[in-house]
C-alpha atoms as a PDB file:
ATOM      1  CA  UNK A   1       0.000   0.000   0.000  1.00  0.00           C
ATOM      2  CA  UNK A   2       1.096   3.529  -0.719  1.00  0.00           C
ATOM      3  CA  UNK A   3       0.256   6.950   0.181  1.00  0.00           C
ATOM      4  CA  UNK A   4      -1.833   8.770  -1.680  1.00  0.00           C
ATOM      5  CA  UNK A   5      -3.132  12.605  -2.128  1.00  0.00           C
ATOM      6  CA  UNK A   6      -6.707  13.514  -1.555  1.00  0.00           C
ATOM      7  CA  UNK A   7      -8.777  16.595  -1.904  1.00  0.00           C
ATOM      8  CA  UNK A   8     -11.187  17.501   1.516  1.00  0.00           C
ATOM      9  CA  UNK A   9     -13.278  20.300   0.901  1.00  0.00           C
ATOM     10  CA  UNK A  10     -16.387  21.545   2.895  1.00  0.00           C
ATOM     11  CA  UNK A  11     -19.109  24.153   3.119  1.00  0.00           C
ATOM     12  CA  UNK A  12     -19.403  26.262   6.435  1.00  0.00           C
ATOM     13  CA  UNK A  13     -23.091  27.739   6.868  1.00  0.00           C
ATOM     14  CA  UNK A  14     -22.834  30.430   9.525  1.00  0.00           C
ATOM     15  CA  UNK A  15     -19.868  32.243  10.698  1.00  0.00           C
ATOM     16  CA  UNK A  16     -16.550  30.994  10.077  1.00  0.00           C
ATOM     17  CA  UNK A  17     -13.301  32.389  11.570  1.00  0.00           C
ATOM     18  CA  UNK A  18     -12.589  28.561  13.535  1.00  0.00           C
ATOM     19  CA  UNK A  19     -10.091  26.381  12.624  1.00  0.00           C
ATOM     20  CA  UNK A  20     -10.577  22.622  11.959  1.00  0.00           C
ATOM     21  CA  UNK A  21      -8.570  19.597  11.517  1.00  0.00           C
ATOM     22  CA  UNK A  22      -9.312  16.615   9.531  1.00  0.00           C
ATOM     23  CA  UNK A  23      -9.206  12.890   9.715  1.00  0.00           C
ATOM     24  CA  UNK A  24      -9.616   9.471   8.666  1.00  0.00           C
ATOM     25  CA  UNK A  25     -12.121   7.850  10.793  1.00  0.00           C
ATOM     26  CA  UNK A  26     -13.901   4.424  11.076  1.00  0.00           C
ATOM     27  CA  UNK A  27     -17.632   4.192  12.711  1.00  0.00           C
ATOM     28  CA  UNK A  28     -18.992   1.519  14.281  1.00  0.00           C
ATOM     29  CA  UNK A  29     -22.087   1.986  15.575  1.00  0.00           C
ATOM     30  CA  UNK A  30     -21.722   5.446  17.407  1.00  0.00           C
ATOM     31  CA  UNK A  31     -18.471   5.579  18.085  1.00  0.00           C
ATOM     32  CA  UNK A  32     -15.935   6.943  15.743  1.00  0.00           C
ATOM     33  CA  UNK A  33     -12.192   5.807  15.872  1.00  0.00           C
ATOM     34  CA  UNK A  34      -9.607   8.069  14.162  1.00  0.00           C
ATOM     35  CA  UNK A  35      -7.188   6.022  12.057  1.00  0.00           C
ATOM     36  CA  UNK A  36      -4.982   9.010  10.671  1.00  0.00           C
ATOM     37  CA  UNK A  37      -4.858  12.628  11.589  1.00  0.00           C
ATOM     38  CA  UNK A  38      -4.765  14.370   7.756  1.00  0.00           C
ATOM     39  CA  UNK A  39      -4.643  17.829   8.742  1.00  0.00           C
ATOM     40  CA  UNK A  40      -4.459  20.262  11.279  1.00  0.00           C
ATOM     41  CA  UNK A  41      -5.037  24.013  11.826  1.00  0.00           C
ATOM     42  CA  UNK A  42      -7.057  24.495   8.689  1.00  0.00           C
ATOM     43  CA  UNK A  43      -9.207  27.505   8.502  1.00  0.00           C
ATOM     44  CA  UNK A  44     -12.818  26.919   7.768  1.00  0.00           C
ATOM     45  CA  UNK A  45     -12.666  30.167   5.060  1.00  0.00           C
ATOM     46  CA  UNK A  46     -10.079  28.172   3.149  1.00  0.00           C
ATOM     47  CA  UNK A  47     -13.274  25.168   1.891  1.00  0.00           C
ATOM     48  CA  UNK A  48     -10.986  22.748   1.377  1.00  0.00           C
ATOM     49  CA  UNK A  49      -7.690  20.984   1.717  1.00  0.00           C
ATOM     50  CA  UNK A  50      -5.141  18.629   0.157  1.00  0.00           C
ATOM     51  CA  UNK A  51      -4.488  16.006   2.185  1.00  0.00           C
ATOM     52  CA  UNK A  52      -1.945  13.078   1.966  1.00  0.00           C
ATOM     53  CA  UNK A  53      -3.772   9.713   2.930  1.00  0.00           C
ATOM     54  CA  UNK A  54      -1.116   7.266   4.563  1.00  0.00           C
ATOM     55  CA  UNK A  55      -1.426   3.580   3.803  1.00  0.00           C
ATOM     56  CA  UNK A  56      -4.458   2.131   5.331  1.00  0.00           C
ATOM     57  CA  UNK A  57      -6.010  -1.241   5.257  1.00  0.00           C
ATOM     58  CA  UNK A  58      -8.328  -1.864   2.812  1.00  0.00           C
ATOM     59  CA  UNK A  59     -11.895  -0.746   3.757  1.00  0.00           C
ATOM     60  CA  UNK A  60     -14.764   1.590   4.332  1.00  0.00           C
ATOM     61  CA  UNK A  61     -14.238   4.843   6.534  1.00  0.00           C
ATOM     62  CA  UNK A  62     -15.313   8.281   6.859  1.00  0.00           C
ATOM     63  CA  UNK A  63     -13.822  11.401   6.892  1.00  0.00           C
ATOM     64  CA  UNK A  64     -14.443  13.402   9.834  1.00  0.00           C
ATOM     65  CA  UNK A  65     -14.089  18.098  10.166  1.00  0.00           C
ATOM     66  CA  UNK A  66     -13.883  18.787  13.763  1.00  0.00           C
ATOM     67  CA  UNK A  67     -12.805  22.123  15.450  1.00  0.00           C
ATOM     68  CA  UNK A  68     -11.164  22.582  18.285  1.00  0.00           C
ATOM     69  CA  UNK A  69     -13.830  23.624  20.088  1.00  0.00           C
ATOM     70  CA  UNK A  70     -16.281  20.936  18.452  1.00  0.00           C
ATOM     71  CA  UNK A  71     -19.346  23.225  17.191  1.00  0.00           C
ATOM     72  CA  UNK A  72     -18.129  22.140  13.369  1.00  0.00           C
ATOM     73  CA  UNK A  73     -17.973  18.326  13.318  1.00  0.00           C
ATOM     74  CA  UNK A  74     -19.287  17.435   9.920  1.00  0.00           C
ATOM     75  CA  UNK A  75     -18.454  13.604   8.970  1.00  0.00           C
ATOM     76  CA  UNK A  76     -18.265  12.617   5.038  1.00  0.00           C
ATOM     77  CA  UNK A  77     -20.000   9.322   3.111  1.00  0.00           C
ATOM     78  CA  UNK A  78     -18.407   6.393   2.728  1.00  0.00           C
ATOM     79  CA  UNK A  79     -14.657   6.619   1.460  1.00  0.00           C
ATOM     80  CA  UNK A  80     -13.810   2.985   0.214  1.00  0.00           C
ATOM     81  CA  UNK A  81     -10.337   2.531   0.135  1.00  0.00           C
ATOM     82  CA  UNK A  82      -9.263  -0.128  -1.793  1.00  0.00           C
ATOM     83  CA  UNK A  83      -5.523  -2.159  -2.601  1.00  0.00           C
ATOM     84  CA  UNK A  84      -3.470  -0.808  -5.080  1.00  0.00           C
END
């Protein structure tokens, strides 16, 4: 498996001027686990990021927005990620 480079963006309705960070998260049931940290420090005016996605197993996960102060968490569809 390799790394590879993703594009994140989002949509912030309401004021923005808060920073989030980004990750790679599995859910299982109502719990989310973080698998990779993508990003930090990202301010929500920017609407999106390039991320590098580390080698992961194979399978289905999420990726999750979250500020600091957690008033933005905003978690994506499914992100498949496959062998290569």
């Amino acid at each position: 498996m390799r790394e590879s480079g993703q594009t994140v963006g989002w949509y912030v309705v309401g004021p923005a001027g808060d920073v989030v960070d980004i990750e790679l998260v599995t859910i299982r049931g109502t719990r989310a686990e973080t698998v990779a940290v993508l990003a930090t420090e990202v301010a929500t005016e920017v609407t999106h990021h390039r991320v590098a996605v580390p080698a992961v197993a194979p399978g289905r996960y999420h990726v999750l927005v979250t500020s600091a102060r957690g008033v933005l968490d905003a978690y994506s569809g499914t992100v498949v990620v496959t062998a290569v």
